[in-house]
Protein backbone atom coordinates (compact mmCIF):
# COMPACT_ATOMS: atom_id res chain seq x y z
CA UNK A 1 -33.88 0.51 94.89
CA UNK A 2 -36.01 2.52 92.69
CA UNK A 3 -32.73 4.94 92.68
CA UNK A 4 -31.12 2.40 90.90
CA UNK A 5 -33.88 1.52 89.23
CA UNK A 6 -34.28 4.94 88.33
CA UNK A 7 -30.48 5.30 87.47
CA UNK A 8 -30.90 1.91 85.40
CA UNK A 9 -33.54 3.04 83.28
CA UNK A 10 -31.90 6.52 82.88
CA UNK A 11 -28.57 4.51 81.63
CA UNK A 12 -30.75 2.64 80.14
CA UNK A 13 -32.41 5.27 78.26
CA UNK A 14 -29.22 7.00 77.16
CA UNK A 15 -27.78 4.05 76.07
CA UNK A 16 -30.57 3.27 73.59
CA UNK A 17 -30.23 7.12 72.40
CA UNK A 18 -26.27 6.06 71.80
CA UNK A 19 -27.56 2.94 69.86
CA UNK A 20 -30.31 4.75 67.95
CA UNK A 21 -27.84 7.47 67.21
CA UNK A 22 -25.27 4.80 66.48
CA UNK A 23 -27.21 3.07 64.42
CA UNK A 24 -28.72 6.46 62.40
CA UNK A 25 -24.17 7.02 61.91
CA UNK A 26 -24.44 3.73 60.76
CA UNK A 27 -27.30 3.61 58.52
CA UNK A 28 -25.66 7.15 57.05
CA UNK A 29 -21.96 5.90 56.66
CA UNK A 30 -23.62 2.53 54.78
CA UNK A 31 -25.81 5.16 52.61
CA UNK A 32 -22.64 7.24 52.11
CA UNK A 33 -20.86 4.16 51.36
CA UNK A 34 -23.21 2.91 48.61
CA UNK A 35 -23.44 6.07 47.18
CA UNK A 36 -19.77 6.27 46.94
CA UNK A 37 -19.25 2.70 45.29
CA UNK A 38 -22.44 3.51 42.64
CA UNK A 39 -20.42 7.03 41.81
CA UNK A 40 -17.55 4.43 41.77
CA UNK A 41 -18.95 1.85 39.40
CA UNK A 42 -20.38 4.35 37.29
CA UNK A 43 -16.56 5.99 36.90
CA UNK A 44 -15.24 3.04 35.87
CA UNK A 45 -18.03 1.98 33.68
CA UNK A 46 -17.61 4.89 31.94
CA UNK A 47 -13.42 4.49 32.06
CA UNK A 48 -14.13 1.04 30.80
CA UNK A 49 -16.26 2.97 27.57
CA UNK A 50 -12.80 5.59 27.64
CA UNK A 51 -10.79 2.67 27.38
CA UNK A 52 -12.51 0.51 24.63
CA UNK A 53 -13.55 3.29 22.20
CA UNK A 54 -9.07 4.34 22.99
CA UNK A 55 -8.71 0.52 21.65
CA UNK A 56 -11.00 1.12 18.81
CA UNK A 57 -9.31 4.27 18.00
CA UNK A 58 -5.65 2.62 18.14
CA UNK A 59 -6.74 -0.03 16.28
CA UNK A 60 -8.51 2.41 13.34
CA UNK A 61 -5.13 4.36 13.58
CA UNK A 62 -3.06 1.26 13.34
CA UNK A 63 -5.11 0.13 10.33
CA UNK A 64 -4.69 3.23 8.51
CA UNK A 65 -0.52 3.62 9.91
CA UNK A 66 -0.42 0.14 7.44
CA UNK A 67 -1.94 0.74 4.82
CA UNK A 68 0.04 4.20 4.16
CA UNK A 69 2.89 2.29 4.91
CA UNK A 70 1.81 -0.65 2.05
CA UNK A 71 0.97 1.95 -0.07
CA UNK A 72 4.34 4.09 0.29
CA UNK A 73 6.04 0.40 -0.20
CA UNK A 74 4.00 0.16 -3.37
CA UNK A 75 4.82 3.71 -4.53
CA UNK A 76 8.61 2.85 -3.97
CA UNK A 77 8.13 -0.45 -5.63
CA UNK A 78 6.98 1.74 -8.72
CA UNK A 79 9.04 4.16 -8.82
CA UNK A 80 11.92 1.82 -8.98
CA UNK A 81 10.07 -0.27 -11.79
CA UNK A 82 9.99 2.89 -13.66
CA UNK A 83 13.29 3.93 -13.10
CA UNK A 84 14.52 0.44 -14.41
CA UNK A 85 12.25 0.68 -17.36
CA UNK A 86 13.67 3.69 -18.39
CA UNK A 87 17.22 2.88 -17.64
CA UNK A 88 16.48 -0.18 -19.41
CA UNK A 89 15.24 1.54 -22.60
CA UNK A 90 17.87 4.18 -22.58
CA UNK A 91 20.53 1.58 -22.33
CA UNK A 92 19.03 -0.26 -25.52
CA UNK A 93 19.06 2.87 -27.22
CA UNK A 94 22.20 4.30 -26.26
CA UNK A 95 24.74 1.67 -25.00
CA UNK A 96 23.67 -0.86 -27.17
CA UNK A 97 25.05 0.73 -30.10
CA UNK A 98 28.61 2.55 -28.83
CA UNK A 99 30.18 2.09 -31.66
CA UNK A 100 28.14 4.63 -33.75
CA UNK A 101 27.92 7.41 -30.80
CA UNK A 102 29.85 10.29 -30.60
CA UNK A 103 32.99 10.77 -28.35
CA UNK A 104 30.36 13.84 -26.61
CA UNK A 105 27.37 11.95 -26.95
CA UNK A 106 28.98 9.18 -25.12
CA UNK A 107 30.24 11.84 -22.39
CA UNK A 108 26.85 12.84 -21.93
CA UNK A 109 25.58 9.28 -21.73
CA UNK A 110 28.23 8.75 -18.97
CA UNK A 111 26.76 12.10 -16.92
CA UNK A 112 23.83 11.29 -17.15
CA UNK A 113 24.52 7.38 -15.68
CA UNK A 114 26.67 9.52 -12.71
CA UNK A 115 23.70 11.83 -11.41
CA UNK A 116 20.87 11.26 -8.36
CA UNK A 117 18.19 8.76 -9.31
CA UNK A 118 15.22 11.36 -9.91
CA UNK A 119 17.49 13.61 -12.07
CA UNK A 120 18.92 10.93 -13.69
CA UNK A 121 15.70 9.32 -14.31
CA UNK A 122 14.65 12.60 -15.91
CA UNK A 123 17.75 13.43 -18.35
CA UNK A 124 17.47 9.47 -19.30
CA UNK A 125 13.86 10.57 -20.39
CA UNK A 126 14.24 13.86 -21.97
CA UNK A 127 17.29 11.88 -24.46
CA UNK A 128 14.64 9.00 -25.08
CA UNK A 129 12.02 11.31 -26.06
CA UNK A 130 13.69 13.38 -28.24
CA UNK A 131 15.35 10.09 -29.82
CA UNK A 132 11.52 8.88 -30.23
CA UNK A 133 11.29 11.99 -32.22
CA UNK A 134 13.93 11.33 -34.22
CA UNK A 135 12.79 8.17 -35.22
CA UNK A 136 8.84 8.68 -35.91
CA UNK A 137 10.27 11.94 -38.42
CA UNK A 138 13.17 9.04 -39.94
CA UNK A 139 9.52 6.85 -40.08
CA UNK A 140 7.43 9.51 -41.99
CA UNK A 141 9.89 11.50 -44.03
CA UNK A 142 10.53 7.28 -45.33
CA UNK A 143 6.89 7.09 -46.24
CA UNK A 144 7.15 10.07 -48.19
CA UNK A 145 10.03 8.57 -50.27
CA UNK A 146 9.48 4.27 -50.18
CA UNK A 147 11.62 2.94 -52.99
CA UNK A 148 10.66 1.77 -55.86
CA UNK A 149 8.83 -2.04 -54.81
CA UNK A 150 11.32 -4.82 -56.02
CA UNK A 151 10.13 -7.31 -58.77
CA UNK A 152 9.31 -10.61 -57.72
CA UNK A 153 9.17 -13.86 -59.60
CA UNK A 154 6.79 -16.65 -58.90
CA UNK A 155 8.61 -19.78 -57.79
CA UNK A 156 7.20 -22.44 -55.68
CA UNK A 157 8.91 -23.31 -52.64
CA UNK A 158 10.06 -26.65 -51.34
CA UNK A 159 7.20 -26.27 -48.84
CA UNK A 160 4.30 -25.99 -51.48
CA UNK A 161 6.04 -29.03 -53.18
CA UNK A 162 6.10 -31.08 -49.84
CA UNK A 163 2.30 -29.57 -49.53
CA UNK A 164 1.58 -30.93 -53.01
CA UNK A 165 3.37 -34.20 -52.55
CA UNK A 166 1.35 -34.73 -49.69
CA UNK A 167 -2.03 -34.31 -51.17
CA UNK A 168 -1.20 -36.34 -54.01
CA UNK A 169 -0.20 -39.06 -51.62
CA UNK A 170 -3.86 -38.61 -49.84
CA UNK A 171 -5.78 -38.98 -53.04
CA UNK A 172 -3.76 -42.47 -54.13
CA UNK A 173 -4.89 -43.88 -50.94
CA UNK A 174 -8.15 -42.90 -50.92
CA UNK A 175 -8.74 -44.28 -54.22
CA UNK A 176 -7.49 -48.03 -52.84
């Protein structure tokens, strides 16, 4: 009996080693394991941080993608009220009066209206400034030489008479 006993307690006694050592594996693996899922969480903390300030920067790159794109619609927008403006003035200054252009002047008019936007834009221009030009020397050389002012007589006209009328009428009924 104490053989057995003997043999218990010696089965006994490696067991508990097993368990002790067991429980030491376990006791490392559940170290190792919380280790791993703090290393874990701290990744994807700091993915989380990747991944907002990525938001942040799409949204700051969105932002600016619109407002170049407003402001190239607002350049556009321009540009074509200037090109109407001018095509608009050179058409009052030229096509408006036909009848007193030459046949080549008129050629050149019709060029010009035939060529690329920008270039015709810029001919359209160069015509309106020199005819500008034209004009302001027509408007000083006729300051140099007014004519002669024209007499005028004194006459009254049929509004001063209404005018007078009127006040006349005022004073007869303020005297009732």
């Amino acid at each position: 009996m104490s053989r057995e006993f003997d043999s218990l307690c010696e089965t006994s006694a490696h067991e508990g080693e097993q368990i002790e050592k067991k429980r030491e594996h376990v006791a490392k693996e559940s170290k190792d394991a919380t280790a791993d899922i703090v290393k874990m969480n701290g990744n994807m903390s700091a993915m989380r941080s990747d991944l907002d300030g990525l938001r942040s920067l799409s949204k700051d790159k969105h932002a600016e993608a619109m407002k170049r794109m407003d402001d190239q619609q607002k350049r556009f927008k321009d540009l074509g009220s200037l090109n109407m403006a001018v095509d608009n003035l050179f058409n009052r200054c030229f096509i408006v009066r036909k009848q007193n252009i030459t046949k080549a002047n008129l050629q050149n008019i019709d060029r010009i209206k035939n060529e690329p936007e920008a270039q015709k834009t810029g001919e359209m221009l160069l015509m309106l400034s020199q005819f500008y030009l034209d004009m302001k020397d027509i408007a000083t050389k006729s300051k140099d030489h007014q004519r002669k002012p024209e007499q005028h007589f004194n006459s009254v006209t049929s509004f001063e008479i209404i005018c007078h009328c009127f006040n006349q009428c005022v004073l007869i009924f303020a005297c009732r």
